[in-house]
C-alpha atoms as a PDB file:
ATOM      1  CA  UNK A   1       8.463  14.038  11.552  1.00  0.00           C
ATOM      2  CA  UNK A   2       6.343  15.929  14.396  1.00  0.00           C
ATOM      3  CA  UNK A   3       5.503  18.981  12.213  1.00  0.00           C
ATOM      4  CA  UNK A   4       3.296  18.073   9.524  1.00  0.00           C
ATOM      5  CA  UNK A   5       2.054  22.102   8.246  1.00  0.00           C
ATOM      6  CA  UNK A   6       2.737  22.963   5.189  1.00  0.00           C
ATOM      7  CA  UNK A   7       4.356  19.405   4.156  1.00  0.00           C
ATOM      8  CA  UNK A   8       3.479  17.595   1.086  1.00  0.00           C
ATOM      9  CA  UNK A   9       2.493  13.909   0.138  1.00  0.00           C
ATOM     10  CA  UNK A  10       1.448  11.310  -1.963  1.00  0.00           C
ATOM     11  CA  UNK A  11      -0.965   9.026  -1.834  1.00  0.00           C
ATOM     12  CA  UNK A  12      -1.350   6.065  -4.394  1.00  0.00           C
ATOM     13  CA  UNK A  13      -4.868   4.201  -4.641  1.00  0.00           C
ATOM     14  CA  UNK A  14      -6.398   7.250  -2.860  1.00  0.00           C
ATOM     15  CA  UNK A  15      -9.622   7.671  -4.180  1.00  0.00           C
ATOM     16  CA  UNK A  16     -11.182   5.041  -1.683  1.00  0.00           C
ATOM     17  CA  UNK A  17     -10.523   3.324   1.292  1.00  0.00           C
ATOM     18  CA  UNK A  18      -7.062   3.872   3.010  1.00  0.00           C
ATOM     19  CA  UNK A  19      -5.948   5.585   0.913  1.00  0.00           C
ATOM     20  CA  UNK A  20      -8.535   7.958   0.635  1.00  0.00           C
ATOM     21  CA  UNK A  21      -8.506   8.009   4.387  1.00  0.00           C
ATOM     22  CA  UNK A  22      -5.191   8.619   4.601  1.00  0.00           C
ATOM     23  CA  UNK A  23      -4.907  11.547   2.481  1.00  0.00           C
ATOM     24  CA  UNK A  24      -7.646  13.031   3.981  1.00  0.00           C
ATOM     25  CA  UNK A  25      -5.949  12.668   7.640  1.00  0.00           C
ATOM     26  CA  UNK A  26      -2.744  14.080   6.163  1.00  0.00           C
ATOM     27  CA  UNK A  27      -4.684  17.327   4.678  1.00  0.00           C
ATOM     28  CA  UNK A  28      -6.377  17.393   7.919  1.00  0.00           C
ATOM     29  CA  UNK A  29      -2.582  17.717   9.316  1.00  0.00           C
ATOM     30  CA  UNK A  30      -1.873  20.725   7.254  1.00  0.00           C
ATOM     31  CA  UNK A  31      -0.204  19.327   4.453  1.00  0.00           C
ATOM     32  CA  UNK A  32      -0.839  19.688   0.888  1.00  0.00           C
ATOM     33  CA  UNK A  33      -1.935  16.260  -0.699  1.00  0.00           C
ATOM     34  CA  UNK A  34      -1.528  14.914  -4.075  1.00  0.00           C
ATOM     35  CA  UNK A  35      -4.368  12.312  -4.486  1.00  0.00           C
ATOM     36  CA  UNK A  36      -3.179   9.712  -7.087  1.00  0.00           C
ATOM     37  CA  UNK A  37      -5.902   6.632  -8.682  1.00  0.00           C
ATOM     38  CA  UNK A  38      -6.175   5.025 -12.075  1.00  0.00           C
ATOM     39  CA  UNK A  39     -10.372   5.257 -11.245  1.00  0.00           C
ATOM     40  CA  UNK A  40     -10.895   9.188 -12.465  1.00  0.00           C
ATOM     41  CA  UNK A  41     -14.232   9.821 -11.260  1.00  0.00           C
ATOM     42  CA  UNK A  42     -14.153   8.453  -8.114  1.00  0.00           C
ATOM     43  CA  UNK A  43     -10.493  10.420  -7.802  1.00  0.00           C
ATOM     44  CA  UNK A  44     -12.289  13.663  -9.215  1.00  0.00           C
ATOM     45  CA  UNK A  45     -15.268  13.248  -6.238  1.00  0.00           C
ATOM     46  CA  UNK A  46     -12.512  12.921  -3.651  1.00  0.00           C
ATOM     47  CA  UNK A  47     -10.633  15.690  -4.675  1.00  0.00           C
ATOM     48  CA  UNK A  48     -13.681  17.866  -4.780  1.00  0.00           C
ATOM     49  CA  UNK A  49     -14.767  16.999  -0.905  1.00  0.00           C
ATOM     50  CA  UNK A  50     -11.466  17.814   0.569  1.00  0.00           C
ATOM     51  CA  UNK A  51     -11.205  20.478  -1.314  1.00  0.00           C
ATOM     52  CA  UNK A  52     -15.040  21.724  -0.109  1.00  0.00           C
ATOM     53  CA  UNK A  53     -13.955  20.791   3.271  1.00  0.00           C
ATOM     54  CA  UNK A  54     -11.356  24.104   3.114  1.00  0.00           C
ATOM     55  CA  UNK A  55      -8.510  21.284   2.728  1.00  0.00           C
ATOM     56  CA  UNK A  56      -5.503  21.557   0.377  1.00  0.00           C
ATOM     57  CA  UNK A  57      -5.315  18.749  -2.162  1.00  0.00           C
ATOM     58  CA  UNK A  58      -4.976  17.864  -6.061  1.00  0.00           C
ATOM     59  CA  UNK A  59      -5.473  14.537  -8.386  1.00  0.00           C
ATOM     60  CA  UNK A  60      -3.620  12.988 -10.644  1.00  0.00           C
ATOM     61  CA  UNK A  61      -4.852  10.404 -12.502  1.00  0.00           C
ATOM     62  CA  UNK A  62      -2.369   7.371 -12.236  1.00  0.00           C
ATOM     63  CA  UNK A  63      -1.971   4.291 -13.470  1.00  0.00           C
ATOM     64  CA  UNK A  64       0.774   2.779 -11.104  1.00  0.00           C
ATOM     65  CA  UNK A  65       1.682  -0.281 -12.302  1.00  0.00           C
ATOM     66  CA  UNK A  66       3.408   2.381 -15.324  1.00  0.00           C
ATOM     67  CA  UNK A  67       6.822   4.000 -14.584  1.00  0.00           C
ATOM     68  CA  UNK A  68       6.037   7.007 -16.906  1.00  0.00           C
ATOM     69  CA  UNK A  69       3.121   7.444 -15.037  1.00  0.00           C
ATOM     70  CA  UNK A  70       4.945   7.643 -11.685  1.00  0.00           C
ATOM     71  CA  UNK A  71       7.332  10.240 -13.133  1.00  0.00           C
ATOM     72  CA  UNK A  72       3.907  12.185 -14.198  1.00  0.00           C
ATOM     73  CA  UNK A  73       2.955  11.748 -10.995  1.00  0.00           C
ATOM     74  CA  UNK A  74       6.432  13.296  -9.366  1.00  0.00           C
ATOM     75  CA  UNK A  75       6.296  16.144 -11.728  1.00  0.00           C
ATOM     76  CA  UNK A  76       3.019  17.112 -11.170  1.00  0.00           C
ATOM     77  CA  UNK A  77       3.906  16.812  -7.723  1.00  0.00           C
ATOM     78  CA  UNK A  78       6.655  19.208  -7.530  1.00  0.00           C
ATOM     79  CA  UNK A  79       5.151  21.567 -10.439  1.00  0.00           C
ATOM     80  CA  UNK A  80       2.167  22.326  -7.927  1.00  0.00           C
ATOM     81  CA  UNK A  81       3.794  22.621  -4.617  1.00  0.00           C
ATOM     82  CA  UNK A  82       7.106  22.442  -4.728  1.00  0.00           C
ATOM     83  CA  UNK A  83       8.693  19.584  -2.909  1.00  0.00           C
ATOM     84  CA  UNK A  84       8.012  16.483  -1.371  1.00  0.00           C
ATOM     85  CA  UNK A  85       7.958  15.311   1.721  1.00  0.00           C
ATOM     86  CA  UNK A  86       5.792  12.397   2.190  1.00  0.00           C
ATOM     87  CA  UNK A  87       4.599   9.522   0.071  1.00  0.00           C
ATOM     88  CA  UNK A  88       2.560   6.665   0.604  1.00  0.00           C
ATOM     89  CA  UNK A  89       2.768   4.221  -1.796  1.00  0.00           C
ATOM     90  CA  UNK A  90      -0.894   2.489  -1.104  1.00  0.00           C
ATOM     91  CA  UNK A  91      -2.804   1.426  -4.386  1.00  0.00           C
ATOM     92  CA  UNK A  92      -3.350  -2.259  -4.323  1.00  0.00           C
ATOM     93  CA  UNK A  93      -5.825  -4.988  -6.246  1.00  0.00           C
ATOM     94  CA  UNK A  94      -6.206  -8.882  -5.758  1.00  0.00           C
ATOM     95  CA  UNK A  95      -7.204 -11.681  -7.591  1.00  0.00           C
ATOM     96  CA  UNK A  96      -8.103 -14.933  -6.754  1.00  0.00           C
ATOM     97  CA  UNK A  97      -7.890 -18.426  -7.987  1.00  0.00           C
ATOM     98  CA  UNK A  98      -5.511 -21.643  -7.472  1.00  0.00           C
ATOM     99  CA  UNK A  99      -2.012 -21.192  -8.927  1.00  0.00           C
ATOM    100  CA  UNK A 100      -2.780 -23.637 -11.433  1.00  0.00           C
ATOM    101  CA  UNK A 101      -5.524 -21.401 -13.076  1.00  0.00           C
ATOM    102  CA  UNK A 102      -4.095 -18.245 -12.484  1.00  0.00           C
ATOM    103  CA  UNK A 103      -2.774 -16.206 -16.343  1.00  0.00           C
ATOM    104  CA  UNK A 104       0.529 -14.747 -16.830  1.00  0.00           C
ATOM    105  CA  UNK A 105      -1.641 -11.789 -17.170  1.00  0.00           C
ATOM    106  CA  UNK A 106      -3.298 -12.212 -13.645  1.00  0.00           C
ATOM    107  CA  UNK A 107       0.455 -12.173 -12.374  1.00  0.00           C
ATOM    108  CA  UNK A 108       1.186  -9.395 -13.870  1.00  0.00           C
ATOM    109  CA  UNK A 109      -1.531  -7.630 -13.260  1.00  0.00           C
ATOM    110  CA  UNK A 110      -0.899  -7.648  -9.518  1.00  0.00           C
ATOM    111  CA  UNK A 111       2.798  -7.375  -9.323  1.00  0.00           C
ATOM    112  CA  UNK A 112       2.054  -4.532 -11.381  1.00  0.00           C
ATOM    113  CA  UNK A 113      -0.314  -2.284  -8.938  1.00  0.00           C
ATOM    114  CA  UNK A 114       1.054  -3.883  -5.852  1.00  0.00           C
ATOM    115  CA  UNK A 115       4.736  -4.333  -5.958  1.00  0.00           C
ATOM    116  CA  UNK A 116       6.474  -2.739  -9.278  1.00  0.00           C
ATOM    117  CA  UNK A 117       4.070   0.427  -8.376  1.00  0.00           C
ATOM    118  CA  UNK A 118       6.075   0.807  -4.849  1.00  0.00           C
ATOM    119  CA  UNK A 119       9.323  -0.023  -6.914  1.00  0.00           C
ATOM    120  CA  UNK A 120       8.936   2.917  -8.870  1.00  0.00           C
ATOM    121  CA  UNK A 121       7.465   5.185  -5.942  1.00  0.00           C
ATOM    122  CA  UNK A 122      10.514   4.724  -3.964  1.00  0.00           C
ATOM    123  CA  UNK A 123      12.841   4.926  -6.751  1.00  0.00           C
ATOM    124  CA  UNK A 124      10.834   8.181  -7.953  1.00  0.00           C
ATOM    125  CA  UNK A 125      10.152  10.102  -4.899  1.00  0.00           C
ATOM    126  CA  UNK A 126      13.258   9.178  -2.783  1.00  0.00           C
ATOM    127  CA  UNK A 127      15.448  11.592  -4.348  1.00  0.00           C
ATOM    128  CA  UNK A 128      12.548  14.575  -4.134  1.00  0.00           C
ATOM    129  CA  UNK A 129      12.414  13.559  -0.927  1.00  0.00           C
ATOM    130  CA  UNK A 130      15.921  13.900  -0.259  1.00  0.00           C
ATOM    131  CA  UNK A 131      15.823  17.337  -1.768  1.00  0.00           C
ATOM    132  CA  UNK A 132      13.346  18.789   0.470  1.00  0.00           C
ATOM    133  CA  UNK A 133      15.274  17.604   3.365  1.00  0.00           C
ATOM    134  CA  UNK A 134      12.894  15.587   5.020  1.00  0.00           C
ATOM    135  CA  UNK A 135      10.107  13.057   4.639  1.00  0.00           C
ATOM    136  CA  UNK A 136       8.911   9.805   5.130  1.00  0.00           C
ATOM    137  CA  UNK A 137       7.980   6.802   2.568  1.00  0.00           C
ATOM    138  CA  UNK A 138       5.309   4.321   3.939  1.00  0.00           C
ATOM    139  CA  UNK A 139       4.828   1.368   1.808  1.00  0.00           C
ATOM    140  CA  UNK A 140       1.415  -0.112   2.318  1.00  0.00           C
ATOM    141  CA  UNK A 141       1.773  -4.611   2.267  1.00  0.00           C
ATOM    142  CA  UNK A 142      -0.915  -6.534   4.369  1.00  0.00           C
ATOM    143  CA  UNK A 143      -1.164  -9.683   6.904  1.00  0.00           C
ATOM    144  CA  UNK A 144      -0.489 -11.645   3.728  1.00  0.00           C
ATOM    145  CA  UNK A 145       3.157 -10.389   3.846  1.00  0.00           C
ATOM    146  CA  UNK A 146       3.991 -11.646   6.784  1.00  0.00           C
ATOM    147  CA  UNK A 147       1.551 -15.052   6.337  1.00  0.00           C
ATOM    148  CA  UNK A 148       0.240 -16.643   2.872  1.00  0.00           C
ATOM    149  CA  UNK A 149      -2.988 -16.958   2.291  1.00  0.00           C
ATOM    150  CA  UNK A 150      -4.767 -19.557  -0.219  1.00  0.00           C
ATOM    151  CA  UNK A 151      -6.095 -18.413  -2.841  1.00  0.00           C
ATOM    152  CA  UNK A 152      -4.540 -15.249  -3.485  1.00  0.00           C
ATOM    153  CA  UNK A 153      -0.669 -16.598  -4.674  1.00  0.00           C
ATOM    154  CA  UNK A 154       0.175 -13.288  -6.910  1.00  0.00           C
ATOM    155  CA  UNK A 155      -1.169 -11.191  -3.592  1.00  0.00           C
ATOM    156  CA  UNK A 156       1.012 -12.875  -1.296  1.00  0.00           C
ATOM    157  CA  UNK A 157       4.552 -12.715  -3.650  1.00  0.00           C
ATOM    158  CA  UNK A 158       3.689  -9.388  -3.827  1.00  0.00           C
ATOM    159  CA  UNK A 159       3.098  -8.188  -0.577  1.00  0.00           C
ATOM    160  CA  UNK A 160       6.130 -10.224   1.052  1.00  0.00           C
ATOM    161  CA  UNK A 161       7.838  -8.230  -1.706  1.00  0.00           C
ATOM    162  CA  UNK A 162       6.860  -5.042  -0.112  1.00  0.00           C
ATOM    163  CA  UNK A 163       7.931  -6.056   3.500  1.00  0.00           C
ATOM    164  CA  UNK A 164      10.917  -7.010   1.966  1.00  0.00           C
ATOM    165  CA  UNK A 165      11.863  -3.947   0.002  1.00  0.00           C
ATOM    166  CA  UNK A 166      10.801  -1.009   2.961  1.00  0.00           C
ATOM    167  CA  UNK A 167      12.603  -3.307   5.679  1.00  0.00           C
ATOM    168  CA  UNK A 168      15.798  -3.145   3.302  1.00  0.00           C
ATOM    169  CA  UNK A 169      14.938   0.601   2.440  1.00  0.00           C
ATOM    170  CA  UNK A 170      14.628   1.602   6.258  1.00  0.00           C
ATOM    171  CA  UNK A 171      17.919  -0.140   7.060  1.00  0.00           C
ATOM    172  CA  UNK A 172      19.475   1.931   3.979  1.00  0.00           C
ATOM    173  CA  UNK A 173      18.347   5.104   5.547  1.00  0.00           C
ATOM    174  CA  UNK A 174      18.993   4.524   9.271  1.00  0.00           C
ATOM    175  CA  UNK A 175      22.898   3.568   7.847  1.00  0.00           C
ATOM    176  CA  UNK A 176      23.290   7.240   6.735  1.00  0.00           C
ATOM    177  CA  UNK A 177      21.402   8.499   9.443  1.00  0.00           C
ATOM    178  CA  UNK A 178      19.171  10.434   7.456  1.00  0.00           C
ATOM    179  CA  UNK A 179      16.376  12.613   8.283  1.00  0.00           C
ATOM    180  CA  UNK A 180      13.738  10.552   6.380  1.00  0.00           C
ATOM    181  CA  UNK A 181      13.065   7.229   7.309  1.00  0.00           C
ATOM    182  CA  UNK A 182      10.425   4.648   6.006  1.00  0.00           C
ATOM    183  CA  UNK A 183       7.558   2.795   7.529  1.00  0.00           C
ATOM    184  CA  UNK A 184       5.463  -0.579   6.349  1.00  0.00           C
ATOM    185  CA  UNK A 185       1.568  -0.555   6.834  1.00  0.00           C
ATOM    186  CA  UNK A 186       0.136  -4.216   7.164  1.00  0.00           C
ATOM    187  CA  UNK A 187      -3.039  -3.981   7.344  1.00  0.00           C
ATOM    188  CA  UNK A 188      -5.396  -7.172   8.611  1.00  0.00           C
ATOM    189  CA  UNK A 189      -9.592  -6.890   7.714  1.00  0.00           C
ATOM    190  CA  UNK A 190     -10.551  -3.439   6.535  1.00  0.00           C
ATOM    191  CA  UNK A 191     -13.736  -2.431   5.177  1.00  0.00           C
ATOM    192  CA  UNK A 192     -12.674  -1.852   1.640  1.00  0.00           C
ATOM    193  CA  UNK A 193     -13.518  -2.530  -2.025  1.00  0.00           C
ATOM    194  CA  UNK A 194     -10.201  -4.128  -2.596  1.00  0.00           C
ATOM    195  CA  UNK A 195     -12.248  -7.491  -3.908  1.00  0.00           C
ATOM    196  CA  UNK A 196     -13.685  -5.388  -6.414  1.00  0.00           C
ATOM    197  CA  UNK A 197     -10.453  -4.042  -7.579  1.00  0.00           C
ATOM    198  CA  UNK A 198     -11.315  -5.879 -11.192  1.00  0.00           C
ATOM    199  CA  UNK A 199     -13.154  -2.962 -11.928  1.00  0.00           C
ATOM    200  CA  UNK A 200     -10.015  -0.960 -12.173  1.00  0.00           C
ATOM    201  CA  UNK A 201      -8.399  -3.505 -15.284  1.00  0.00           C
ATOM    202  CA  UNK A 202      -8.239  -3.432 -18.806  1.00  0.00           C
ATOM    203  CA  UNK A 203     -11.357  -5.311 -19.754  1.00  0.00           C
ATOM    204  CA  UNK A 204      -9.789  -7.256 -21.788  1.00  0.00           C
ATOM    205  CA  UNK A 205      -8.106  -8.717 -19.706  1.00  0.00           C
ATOM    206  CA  UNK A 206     -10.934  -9.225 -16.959  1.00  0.00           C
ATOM    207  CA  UNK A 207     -12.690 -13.218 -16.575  1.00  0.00           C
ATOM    208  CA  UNK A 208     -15.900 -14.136 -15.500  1.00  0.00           C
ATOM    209  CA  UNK A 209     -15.039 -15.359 -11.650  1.00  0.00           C
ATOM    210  CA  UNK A 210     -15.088 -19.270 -11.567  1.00  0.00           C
ATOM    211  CA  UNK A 211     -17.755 -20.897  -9.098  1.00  0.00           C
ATOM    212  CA  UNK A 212     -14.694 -21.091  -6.375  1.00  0.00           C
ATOM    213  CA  UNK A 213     -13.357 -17.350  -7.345  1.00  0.00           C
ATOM    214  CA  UNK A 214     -17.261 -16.470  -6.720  1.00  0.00           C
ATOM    215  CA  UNK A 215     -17.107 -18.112  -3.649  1.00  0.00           C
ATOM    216  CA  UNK A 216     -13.774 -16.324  -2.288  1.00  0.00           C
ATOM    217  CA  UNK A 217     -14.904 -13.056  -3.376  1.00  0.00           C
ATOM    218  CA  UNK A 218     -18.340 -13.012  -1.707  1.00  0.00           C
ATOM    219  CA  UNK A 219     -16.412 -14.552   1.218  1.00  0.00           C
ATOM    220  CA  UNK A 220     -13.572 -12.253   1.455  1.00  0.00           C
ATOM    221  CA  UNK A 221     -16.736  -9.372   0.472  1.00  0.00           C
ATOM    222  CA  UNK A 222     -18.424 -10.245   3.970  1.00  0.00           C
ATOM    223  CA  UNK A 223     -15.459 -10.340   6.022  1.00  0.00           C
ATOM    224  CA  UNK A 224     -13.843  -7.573   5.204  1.00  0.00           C
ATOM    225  CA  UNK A 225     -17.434  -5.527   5.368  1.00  0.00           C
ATOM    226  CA  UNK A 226     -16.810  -6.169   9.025  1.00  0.00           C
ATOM    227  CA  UNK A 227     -13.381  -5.266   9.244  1.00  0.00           C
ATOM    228  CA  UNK A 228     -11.377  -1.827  10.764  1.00  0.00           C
ATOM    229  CA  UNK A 229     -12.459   1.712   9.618  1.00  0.00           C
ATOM    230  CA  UNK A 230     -10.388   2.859   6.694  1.00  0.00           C
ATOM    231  CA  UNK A 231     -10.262   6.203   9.146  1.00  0.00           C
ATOM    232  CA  UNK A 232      -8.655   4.654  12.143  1.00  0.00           C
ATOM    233  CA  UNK A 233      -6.060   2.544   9.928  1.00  0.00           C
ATOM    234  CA  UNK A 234      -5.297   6.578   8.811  1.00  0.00           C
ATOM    235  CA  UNK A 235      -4.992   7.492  12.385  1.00  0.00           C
ATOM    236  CA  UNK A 236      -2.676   4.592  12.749  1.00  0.00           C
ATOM    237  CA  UNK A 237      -0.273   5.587   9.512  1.00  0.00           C
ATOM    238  CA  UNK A 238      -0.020   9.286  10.449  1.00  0.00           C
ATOM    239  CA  UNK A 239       0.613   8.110  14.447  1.00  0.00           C
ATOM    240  CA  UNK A 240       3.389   5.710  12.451  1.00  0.00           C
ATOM    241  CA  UNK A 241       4.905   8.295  10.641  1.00  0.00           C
ATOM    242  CA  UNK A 242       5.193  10.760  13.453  1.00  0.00           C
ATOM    243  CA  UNK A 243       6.847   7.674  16.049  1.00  0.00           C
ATOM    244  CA  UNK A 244       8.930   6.611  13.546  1.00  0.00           C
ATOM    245  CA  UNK A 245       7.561   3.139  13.651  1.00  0.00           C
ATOM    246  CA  UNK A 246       9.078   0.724  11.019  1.00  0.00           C
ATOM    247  CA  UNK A 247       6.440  -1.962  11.212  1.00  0.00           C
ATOM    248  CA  UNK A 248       2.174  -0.553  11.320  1.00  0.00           C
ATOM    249  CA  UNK A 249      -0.144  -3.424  12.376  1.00  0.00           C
ATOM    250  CA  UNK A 250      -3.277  -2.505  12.435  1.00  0.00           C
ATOM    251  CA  UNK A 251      -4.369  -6.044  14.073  1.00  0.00           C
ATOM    252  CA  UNK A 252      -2.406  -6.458  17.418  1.00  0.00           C
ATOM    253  CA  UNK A 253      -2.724 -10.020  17.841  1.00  0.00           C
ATOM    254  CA  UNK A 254      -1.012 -10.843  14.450  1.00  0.00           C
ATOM    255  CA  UNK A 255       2.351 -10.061  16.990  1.00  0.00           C
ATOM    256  CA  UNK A 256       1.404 -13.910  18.040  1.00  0.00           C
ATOM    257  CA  UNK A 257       0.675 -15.175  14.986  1.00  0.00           C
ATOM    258  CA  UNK A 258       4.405 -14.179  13.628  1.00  0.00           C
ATOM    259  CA  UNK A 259       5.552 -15.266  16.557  1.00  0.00           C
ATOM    260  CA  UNK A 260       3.590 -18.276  15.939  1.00  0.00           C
ATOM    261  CA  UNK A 261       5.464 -18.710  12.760  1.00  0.00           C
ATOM    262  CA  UNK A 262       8.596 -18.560  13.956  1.00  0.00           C
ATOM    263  CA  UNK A 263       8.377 -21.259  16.443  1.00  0.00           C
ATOM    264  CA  UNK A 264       7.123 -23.269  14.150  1.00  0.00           C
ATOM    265  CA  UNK A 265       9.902 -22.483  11.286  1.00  0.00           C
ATOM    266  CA  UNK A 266      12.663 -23.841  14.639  1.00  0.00           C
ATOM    267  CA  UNK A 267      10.081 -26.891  15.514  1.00  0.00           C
ATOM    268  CA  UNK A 268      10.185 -27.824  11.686  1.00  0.00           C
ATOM    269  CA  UNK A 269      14.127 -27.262  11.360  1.00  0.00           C
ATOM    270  CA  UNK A 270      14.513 -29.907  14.649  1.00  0.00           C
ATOM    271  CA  UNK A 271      12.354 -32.475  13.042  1.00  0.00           C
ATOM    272  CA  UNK A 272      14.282 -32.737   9.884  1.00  0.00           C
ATOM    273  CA  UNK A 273      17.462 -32.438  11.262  1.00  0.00           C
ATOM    274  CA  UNK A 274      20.028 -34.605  10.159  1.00  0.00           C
ATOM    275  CA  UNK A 275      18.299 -35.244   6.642  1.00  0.00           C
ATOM    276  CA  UNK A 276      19.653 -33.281   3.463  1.00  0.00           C
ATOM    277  CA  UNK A 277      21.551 -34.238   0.955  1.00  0.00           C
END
């Protein structure tokens, strides 16, 4: 997609950070954007400054992790401009702790908002997308889909979940040779409030943070406080979209640690070759 004017998207978890970003960069692009968070204040404040800023947009309050809520979401969509062209599928929380500790409900949680919600996006806004003849679906996953990281298990499954299902989406639609294609965003250190995302669940379900959850969070708080611009990983998505790009790094060098992987996955196959059952 070269021409963006007068296209419309979606943006999930778009009251802050990317996907507030994003959505901004789209309007910016001349489409109409449909701003879509489960936080309704923050959603209503972001609405309001694009809108100040002469830009077209709307909210819709969204929980994600809820099918019925996604098909709220598509309806809305379409009552208000028409069609739908473009969707990213972006909201996102984390929570920390050793597998051992971690609640059924902490799994949940997480596959809720940041795998199940990109289920139901794709299986929602495909066919709307289909009907307006063209589009693009970008599925936002992390570094932690293409490498675990402690701490985080319910993160991880998820993300690699969300690699999984755009790379087998994107094959889908390059079969038929469609005019809509579908793109994965995985994004390394950005300066976001995604350790905070507790503030966004039921309280009660929420826990007070263990010494070693404290220590994560306040951790993961300082790193990512010096990590990419939400603004340039927008510029980055909408450059994506445009190049048709399958895979969006925003972290070059995580090219060598795949690659890393890999060698390692072919040194570890050598070593136990010959034993098996």
């Amino acid at each position: 997609m070269d021409d963006l004017t007068d296209k419309v998207a979606v943006v999930t978890g778009a009251a802050s950070g990317i996907g507030l970003a994003t959505a901004r960069r789209f309007a910016e692009s001349g489409m109409h954007v449909v701003l879509a968070d489960i936080e309704e204040p923050a959603l209503n404040s972001a609405v309001a400054a694009l809108n100040a800023d002469g830009l077209s947009a709307i909210g819709v309050a969204t929980d994600v992790s809820s099918w019925a809520a996604i098909e709220h979401l598509a309806v809305e969509t379409v009552r208000e401009f028409g069609k739908v062209n473009v969707v990213h599928n972006n909201a996102g929380v984390v929570v920390s702790g050793p597998i051992e500790d971690l609640t059924l409900d902490d799994w949940e949680w997480v596959l809720g908002v940041d795998l199940w919600s990109v289920i139901y996006g794709v299986k929602a806004f495909l066919p709307l997308i289909k009907s307006a003849g063209e589009g693009h679906i970008v599925n936002t996953a992390s570094t932690c889909g293409l490498q675990s990281t402690a701490s985080i298990a319910p993160y991880n499954v998820a993300k690699f979940g969300v690699v999984a299902l755009t790379e087998t989406l994107r094959k889908e639609l390059d079969a038929y040779d469609a005019p809509i294609s579908a793109s994965v965003l995985c994004p390394g250190a950005i300066n976001t409030r995604i350790v905070e995302s507790e503030r966004n669940r039921a309280e009660d379900a929420q826990h007070n943070a263990s010494p070693q959850e404290q220590r994560f969070r306040e951790a993961s708080s300082a790193m990512l406080a010096q990590g990419m611009d939400p603004d340039d990983v927008a510029n980055l998505v909408l450059a994506g979209i445009q190049a048709n790009d399958f895979w969006i790094l925003t972290h070059p060098d995580w090219h060598d640690v795949v690659e890393q992987r890999a060698r390692l996955m072919r040194e570890s196959n050598a070593l136990f070759a010959g034993f098996g059952g």
